[in-house]
N, C-alpha and C. Protein backbone atom coordinates (compact mmCIF):
# COMPACT_ATOMS: atom_id res chain seq x y z
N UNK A 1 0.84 -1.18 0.00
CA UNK A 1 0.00 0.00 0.00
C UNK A 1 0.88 1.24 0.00
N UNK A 2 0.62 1.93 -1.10
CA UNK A 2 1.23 3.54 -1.16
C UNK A 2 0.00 4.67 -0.35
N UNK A 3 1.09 5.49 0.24
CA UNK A 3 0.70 6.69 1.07
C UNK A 3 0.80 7.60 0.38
N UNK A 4 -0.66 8.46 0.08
CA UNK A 4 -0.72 9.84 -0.62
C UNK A 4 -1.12 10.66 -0.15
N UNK A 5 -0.39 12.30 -0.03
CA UNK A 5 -1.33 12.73 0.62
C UNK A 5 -1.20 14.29 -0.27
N UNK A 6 -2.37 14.79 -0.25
CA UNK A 6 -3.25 15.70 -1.07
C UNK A 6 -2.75 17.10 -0.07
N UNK A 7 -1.90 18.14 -0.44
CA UNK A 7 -1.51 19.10 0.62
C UNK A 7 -2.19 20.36 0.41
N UNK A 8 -2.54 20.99 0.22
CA UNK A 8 -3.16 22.09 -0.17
C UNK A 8 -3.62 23.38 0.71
N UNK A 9 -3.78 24.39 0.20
CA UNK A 9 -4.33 25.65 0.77
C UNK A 9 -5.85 26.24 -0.20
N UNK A 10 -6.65 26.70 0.59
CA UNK A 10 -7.67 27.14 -0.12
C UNK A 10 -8.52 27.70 0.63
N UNK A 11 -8.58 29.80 0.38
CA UNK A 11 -8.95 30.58 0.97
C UNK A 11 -10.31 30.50 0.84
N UNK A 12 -10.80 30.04 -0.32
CA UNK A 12 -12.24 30.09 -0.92
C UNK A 12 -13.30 29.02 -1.49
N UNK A 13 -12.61 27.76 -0.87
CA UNK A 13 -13.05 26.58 -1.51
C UNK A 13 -12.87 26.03 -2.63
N UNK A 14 -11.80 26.76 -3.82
CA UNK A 14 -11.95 26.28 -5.06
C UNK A 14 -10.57 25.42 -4.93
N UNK A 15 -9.37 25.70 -4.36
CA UNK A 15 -8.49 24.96 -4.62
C UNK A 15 -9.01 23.32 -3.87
N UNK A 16 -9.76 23.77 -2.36
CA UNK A 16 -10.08 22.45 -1.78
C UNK A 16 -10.82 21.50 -2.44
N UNK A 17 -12.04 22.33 -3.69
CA UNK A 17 -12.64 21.42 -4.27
C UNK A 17 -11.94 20.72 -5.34
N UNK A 18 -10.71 21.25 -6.15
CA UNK A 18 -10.15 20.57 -7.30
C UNK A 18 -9.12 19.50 -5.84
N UNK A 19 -9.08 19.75 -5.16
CA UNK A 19 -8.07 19.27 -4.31
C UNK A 19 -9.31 17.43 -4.24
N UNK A 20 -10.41 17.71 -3.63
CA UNK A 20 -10.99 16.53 -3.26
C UNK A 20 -11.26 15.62 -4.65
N UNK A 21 -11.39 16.35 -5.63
CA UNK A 21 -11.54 15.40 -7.06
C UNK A 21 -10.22 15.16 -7.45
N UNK A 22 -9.09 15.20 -7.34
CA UNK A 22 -7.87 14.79 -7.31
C UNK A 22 -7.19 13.45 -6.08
N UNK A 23 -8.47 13.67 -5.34
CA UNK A 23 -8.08 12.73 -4.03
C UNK A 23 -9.15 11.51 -4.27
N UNK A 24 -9.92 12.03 -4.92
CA UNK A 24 -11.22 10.80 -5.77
C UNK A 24 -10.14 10.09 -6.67
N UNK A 25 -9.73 10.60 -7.57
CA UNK A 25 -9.23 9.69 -8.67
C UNK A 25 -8.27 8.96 -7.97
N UNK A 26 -7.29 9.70 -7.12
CA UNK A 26 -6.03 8.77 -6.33
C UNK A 26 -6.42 7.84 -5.98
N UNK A 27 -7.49 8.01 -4.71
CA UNK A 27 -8.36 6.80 -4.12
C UNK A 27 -9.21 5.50 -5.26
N UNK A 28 -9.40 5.68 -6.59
CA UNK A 28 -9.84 5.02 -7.43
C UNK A 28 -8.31 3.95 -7.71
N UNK A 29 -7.57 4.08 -7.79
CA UNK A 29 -6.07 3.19 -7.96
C UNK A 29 -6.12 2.17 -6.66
N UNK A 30 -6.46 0.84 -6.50
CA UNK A 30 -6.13 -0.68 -5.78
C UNK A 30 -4.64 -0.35 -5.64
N UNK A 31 -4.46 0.11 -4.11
CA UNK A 31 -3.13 -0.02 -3.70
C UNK A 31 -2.81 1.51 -3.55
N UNK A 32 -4.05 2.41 -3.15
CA UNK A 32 -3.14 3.99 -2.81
C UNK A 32 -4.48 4.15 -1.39
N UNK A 33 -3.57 4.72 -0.83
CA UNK A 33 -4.52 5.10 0.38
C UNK A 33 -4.00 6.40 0.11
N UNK A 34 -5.23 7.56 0.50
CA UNK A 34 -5.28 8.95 -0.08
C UNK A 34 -5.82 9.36 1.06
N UNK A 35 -4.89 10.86 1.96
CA UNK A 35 -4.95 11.62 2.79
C UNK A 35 -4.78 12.98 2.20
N UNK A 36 -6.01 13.52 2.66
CA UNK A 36 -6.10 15.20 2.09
C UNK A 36 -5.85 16.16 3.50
N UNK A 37 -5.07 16.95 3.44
CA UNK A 37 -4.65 17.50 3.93
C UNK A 37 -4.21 18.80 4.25
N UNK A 38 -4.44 20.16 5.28
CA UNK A 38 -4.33 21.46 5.04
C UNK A 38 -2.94 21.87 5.45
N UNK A 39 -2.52 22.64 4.26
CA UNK A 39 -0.91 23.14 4.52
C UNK A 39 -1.04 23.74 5.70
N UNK A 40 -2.24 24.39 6.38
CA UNK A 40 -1.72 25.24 7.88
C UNK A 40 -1.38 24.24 8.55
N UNK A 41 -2.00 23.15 8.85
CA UNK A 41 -2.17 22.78 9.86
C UNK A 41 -0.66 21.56 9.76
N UNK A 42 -0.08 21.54 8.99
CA UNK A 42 1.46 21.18 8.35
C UNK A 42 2.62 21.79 8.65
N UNK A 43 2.09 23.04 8.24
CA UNK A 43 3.18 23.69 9.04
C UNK A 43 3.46 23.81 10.32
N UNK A 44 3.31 23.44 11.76
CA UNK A 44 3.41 23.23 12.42
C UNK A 44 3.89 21.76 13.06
N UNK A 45 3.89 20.98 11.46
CA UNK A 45 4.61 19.79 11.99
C UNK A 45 4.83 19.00 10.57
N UNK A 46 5.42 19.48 10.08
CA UNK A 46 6.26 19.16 8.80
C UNK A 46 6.62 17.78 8.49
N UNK A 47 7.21 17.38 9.81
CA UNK A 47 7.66 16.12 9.45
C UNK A 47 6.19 14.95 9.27
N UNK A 48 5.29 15.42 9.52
CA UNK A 48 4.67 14.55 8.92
C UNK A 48 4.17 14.13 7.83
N UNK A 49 5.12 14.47 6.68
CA UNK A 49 5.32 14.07 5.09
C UNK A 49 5.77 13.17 5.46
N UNK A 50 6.66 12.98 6.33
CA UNK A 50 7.87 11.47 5.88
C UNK A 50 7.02 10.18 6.30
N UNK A 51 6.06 10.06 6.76
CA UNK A 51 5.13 9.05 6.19
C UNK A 51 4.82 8.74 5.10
N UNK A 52 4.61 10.03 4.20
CA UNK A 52 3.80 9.84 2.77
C UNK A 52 5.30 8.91 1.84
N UNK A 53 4.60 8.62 0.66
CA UNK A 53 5.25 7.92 -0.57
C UNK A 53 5.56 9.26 -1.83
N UNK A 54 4.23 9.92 -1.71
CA UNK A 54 3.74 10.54 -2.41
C UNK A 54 3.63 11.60 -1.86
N UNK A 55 3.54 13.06 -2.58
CA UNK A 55 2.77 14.47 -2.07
C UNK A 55 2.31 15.17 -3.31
N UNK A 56 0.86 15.21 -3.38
CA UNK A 56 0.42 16.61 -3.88
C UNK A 56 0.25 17.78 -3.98
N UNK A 57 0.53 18.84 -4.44
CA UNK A 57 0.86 20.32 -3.35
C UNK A 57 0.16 20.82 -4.27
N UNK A 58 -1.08 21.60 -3.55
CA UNK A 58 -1.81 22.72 -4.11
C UNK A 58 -2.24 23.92 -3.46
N UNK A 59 -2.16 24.76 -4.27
CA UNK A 59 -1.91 26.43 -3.67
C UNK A 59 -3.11 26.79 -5.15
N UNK A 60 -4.18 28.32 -4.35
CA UNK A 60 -4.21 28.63 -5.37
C UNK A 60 -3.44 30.32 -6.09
N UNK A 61 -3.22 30.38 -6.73
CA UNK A 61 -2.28 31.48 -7.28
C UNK A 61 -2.91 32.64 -6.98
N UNK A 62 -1.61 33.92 -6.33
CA UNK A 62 -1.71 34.47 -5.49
C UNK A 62 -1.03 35.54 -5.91
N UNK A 63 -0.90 36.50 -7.27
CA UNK A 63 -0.42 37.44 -7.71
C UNK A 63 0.80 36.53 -7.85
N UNK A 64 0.87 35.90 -8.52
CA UNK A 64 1.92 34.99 -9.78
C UNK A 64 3.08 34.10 -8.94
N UNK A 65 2.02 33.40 -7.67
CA UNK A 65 2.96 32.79 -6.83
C UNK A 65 1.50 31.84 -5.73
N UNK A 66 2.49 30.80 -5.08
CA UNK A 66 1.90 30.22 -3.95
C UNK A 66 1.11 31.38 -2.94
N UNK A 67 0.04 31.32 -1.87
CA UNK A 67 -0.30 32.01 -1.51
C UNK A 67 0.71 31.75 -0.03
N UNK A 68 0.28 33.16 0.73
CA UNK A 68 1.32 32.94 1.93
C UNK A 68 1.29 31.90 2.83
N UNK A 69 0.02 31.31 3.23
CA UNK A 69 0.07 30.18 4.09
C UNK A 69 0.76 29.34 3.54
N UNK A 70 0.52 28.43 2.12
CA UNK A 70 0.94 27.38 1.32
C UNK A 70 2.55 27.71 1.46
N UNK A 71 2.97 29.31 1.04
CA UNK A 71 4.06 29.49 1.41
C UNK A 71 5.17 28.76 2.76
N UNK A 72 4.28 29.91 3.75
CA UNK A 72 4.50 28.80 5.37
C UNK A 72 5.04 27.69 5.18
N UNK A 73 4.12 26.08 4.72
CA UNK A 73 4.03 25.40 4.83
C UNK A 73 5.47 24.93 4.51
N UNK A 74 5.98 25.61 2.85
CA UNK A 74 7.03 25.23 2.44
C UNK A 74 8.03 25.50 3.36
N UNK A 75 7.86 26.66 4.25
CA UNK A 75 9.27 27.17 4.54
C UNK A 75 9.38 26.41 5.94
N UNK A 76 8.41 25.47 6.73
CA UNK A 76 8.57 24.89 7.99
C UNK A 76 9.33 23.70 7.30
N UNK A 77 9.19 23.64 6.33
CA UNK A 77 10.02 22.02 6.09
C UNK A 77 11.79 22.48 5.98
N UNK A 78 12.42 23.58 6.28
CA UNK A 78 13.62 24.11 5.88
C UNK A 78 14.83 23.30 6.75
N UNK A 79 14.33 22.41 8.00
CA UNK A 79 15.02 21.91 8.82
C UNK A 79 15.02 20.40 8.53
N UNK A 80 14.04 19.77 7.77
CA UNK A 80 13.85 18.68 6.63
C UNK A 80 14.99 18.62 5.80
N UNK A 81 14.97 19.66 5.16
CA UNK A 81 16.14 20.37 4.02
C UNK A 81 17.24 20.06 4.38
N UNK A 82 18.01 20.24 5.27
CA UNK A 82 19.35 19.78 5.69
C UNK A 82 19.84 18.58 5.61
N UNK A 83 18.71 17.54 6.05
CA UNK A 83 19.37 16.37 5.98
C UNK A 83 18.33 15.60 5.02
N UNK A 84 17.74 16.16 4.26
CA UNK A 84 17.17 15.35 2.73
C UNK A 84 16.04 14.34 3.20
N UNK A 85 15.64 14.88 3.83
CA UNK A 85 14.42 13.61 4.43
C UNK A 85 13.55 13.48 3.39
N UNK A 86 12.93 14.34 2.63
CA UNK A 86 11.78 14.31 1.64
C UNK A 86 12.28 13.32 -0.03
N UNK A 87 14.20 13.39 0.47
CA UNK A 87 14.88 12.90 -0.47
C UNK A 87 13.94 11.41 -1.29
N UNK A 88 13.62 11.95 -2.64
CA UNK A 88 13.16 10.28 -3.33
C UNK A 88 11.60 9.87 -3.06
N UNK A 89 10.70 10.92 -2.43
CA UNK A 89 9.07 11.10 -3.00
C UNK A 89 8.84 11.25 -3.75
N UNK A 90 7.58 10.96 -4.54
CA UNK A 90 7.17 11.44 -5.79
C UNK A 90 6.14 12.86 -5.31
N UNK A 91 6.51 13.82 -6.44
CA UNK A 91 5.56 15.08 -5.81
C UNK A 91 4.94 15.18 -7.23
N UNK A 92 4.33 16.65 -7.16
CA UNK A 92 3.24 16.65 -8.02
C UNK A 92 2.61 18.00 -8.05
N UNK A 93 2.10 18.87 -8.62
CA UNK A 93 1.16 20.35 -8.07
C UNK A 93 0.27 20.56 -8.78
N UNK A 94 -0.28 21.29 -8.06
CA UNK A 94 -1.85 21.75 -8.94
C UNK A 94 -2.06 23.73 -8.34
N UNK A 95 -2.41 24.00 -9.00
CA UNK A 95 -3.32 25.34 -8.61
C UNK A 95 -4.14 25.72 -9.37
N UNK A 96 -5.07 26.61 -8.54
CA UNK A 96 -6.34 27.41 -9.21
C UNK A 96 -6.22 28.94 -9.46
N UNK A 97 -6.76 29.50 -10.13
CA UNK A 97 -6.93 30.74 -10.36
C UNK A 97 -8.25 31.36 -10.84
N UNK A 98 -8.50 32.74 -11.32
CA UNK A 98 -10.08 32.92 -11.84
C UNK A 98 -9.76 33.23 -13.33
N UNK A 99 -8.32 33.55 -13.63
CA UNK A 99 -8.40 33.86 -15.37
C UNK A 99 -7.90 32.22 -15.74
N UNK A 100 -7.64 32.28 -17.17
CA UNK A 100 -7.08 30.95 -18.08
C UNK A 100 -5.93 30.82 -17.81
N UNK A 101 -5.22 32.17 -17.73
CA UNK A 101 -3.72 31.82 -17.28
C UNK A 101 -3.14 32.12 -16.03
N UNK A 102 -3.87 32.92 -15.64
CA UNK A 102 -3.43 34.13 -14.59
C UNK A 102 -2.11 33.66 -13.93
N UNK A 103 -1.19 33.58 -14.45
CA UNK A 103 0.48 33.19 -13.95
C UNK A 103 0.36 32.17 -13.01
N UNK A 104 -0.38 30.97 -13.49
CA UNK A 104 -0.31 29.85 -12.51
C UNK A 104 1.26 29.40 -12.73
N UNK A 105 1.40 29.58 -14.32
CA UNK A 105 2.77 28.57 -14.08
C UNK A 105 3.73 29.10 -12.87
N UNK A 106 3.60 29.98 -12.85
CA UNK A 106 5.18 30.53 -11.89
C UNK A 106 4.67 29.80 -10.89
N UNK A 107 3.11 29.74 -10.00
CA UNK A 107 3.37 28.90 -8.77
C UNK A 107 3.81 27.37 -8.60
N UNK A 108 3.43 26.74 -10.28
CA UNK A 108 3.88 25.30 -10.24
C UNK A 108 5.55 25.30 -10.33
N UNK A 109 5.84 26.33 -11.04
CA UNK A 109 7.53 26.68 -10.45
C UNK A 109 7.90 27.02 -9.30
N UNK A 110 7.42 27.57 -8.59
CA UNK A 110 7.92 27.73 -7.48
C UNK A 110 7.71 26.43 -6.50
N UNK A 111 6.78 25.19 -6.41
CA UNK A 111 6.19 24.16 -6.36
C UNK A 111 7.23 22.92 -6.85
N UNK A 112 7.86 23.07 -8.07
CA UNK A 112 8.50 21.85 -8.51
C UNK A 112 10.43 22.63 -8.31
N UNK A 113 10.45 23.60 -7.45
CA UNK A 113 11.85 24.44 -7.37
C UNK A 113 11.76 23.35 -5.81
N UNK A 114 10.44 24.02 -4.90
CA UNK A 114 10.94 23.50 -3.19
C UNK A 114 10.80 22.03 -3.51
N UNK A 115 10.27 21.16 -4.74
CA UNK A 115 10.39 19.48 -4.56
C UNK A 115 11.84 19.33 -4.93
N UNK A 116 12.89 19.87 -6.03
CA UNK A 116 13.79 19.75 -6.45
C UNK A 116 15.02 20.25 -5.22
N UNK A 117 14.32 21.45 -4.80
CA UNK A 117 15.63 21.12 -3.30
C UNK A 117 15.23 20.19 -2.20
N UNK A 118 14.30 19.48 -2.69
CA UNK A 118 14.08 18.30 -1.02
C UNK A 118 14.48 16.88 -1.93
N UNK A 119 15.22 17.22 -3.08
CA UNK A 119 15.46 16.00 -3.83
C UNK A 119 14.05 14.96 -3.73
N UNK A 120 13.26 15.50 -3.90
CA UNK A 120 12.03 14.52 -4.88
C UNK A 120 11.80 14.67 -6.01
N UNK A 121 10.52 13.74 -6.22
CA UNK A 121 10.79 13.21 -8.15
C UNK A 121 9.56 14.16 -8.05
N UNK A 122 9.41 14.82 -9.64
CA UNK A 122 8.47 15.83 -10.48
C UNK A 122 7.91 15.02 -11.11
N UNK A 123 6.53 14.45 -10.90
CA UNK A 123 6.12 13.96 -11.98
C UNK A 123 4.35 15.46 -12.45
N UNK A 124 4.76 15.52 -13.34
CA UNK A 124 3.87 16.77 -14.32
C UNK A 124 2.39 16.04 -14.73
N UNK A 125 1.84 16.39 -15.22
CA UNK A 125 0.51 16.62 -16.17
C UNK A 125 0.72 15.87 -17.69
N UNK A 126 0.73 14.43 -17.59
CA UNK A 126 0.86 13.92 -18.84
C UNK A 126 -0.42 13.92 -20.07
N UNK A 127 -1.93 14.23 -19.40
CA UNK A 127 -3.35 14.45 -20.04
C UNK A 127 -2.59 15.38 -21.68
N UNK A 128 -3.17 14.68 -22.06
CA UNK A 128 -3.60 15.52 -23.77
C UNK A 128 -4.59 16.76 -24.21
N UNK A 129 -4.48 17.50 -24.08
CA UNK A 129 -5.91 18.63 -24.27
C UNK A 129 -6.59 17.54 -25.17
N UNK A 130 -7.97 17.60 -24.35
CA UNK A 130 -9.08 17.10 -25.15
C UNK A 130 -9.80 18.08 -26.50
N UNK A 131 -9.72 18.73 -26.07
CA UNK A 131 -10.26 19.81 -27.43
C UNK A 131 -9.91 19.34 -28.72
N UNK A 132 -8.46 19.24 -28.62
CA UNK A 132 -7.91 18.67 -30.01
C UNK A 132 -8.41 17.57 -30.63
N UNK A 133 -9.17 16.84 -30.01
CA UNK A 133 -9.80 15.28 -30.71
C UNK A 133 -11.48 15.76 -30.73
N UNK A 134 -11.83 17.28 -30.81
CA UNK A 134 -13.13 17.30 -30.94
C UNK A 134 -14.44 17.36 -29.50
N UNK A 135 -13.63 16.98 -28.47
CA UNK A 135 -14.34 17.17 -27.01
C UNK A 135 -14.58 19.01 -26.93
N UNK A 136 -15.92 19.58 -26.56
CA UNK A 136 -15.99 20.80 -26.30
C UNK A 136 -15.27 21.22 -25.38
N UNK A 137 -14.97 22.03 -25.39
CA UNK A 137 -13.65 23.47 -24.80
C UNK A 137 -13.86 23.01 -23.16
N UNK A 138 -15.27 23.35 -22.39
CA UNK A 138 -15.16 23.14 -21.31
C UNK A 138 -15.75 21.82 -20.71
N UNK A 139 -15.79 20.84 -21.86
CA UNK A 139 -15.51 19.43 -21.46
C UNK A 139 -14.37 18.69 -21.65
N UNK A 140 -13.34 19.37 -22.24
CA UNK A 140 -12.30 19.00 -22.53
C UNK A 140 -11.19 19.06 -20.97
N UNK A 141 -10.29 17.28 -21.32
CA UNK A 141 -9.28 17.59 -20.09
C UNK A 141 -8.65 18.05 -20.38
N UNK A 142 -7.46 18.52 -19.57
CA UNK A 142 -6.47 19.39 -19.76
C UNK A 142 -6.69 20.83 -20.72
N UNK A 143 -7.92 21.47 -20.45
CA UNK A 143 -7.92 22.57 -21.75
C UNK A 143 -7.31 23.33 -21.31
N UNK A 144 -6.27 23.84 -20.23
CA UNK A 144 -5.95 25.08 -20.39
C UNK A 144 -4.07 24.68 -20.96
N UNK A 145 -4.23 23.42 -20.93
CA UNK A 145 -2.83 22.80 -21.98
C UNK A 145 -1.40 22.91 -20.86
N UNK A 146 -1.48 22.18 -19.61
CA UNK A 146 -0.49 22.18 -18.93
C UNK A 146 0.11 21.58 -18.51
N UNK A 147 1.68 21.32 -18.87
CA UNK A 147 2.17 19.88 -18.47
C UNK A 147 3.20 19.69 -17.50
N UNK A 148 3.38 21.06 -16.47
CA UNK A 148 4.03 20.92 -15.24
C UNK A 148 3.19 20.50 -14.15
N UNK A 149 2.19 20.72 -14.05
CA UNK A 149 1.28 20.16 -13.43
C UNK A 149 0.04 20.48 -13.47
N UNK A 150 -1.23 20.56 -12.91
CA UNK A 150 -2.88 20.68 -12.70
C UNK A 150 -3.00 22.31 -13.02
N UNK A 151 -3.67 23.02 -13.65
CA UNK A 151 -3.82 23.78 -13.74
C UNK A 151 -6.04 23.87 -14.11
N UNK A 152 -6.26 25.03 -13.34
CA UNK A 152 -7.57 25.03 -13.10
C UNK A 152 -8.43 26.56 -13.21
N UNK A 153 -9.50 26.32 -13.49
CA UNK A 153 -10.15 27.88 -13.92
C UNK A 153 -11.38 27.68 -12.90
N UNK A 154 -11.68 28.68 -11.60
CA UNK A 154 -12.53 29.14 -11.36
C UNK A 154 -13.24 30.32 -11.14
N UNK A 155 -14.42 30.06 -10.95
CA UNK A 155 -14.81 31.82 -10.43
C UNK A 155 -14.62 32.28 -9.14
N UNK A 156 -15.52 33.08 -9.26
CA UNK A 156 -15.69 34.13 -8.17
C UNK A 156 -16.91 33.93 -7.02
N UNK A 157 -17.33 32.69 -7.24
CA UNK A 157 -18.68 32.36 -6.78
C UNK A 157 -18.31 30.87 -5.82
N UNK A 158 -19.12 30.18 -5.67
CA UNK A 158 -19.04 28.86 -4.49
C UNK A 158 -17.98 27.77 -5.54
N UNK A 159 -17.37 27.63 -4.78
CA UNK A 159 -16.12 26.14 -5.37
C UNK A 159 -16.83 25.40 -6.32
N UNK A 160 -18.36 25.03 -5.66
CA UNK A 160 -18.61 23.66 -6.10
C UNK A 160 -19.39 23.83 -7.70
N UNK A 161 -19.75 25.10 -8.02
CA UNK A 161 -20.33 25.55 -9.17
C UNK A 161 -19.75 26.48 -9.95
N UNK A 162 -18.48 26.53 -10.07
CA UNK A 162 -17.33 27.40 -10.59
C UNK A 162 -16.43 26.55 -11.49
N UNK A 163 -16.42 25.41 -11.69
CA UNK A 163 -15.77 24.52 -12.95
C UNK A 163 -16.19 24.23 -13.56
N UNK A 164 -15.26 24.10 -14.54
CA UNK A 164 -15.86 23.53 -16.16
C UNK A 164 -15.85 22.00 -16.04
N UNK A 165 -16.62 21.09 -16.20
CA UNK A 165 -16.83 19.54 -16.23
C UNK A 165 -14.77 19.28 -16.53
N UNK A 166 -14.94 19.79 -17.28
CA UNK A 166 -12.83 19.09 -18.53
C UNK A 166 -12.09 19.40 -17.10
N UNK A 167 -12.09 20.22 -15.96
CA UNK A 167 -11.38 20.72 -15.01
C UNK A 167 -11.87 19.62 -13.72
N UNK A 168 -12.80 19.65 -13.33
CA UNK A 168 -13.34 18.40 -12.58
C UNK A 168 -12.54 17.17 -13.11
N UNK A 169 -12.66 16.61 -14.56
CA UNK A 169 -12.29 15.67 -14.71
C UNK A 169 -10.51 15.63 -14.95
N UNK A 170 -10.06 16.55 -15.40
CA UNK A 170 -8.78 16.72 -15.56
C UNK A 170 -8.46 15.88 -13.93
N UNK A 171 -9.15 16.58 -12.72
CA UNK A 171 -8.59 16.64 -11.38
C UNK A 171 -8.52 15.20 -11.63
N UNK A 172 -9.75 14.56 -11.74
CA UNK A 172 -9.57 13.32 -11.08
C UNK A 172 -8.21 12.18 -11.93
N UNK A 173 -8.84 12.75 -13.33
CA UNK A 173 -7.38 11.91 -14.02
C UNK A 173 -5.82 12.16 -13.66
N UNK A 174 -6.20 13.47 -13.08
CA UNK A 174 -4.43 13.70 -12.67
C UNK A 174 -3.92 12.42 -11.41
N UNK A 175 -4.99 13.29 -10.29
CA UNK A 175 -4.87 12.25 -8.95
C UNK A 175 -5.01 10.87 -9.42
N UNK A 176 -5.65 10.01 -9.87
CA UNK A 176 -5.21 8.62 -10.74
C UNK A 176 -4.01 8.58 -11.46
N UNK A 177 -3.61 9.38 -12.66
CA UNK A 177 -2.09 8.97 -13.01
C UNK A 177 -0.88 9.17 -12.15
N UNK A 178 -1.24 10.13 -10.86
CA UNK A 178 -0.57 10.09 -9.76
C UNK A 178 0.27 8.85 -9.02
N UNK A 179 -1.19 8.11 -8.60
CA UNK A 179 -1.47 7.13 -7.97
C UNK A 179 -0.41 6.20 -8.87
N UNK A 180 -1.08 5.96 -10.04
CA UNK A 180 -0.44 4.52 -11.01
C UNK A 180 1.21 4.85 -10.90
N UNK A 181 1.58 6.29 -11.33
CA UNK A 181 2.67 6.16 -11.29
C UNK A 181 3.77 6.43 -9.80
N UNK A 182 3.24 6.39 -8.69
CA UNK A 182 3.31 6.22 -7.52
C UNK A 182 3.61 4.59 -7.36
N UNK A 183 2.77 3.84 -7.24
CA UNK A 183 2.53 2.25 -7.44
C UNK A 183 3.76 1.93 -8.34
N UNK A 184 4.44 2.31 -9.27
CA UNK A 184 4.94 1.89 -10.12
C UNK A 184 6.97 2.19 -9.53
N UNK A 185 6.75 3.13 -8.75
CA UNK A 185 7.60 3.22 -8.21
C UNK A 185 8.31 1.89 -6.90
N UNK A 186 9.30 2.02 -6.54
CA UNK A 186 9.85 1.13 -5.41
C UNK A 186 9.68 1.87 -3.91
């Protein structure tokens, strides 16, 4: 049995909701046990990654970066850092925003920068934009075309009625190819 756990921040419910359909699909993989989890309440005790196999890290974008708590979270693990404990997890990121692009990538950079100094593995967003084979725009996975990791469009209104179906489902296919390629690991 692989240990996953779903890390996230979310001021407004939208990152938590792409966060729980990402923890659906994980939990769909025979052989992943899936823990969702709030970066505050992490930061205060960091080391409890080194249970996980796996980590998902989601923030939603915050003027072209992680937001400050999610921030936090990263910077309590700095005593981790020294002696490489996180060394050889598989990680992973996702964030939300309200435009198509609104500079998510920089937070999945800043996201796959703190996995690369804790020496863990990057595994990205392998989904195909669906659009291209004829699926409509906002039934399509992956439509906003991102392959560092999850990238997501909501509004301004309640989490749970602010996605496009292709973004729901993107989540869950991500958290599943997660999983498989988690499992696939030693």
């Amino acid at each position: 049995m692989k240990k996953l756990a779903v890390i996230y921040h979310s001021a407004h419910g939208h990152t938590e909701h792409i966060a729980s359909h990402i923890a659906q699909g994980a939990a769909s993989v025979t052989g992943t046990e899936v823990h969702v989890l709030k970066a505050s309440e992490l930061a205060g005790a960091p080391e409890t990654l080194l249970q996980y196999d796996g980590v998902l890290l989601g923030s939603p974008t915050y003027l072209g970066g992680v937001s400050g708590v999610f921030k936090s979270f990263m910077d309590a693990t700095g005593k981790m850092w020294r002696t490489q404990q996180l060394k050889g997890k598989l990680a992973g990121g996702f964030t939300v925003s309200s435009l198509p692009a609104g500079d998510k990538q920089s937070t999945l950079v800043s996201m796959f920068t703190f996995c690369m100094q804790h020496g863990m593995i990057w595994a990205g967003n392998p989904i195909i934009p669906e659009q291209h084979s004829g699926v409509p725009y906002d039934e399509a996975a992956n439509r906003l075309g991102s392959w560092s990791g999850l990238m997501a469009q909501a509004g301004h209104g309640t989490a749970a009625h602010e996605f496009t179906a292709g973004d729901l489902k993107t989540a869950r296919m991500f958290g599943q190819g997660f999983a498989e390629t988690l499992l696939r690991l030693r």
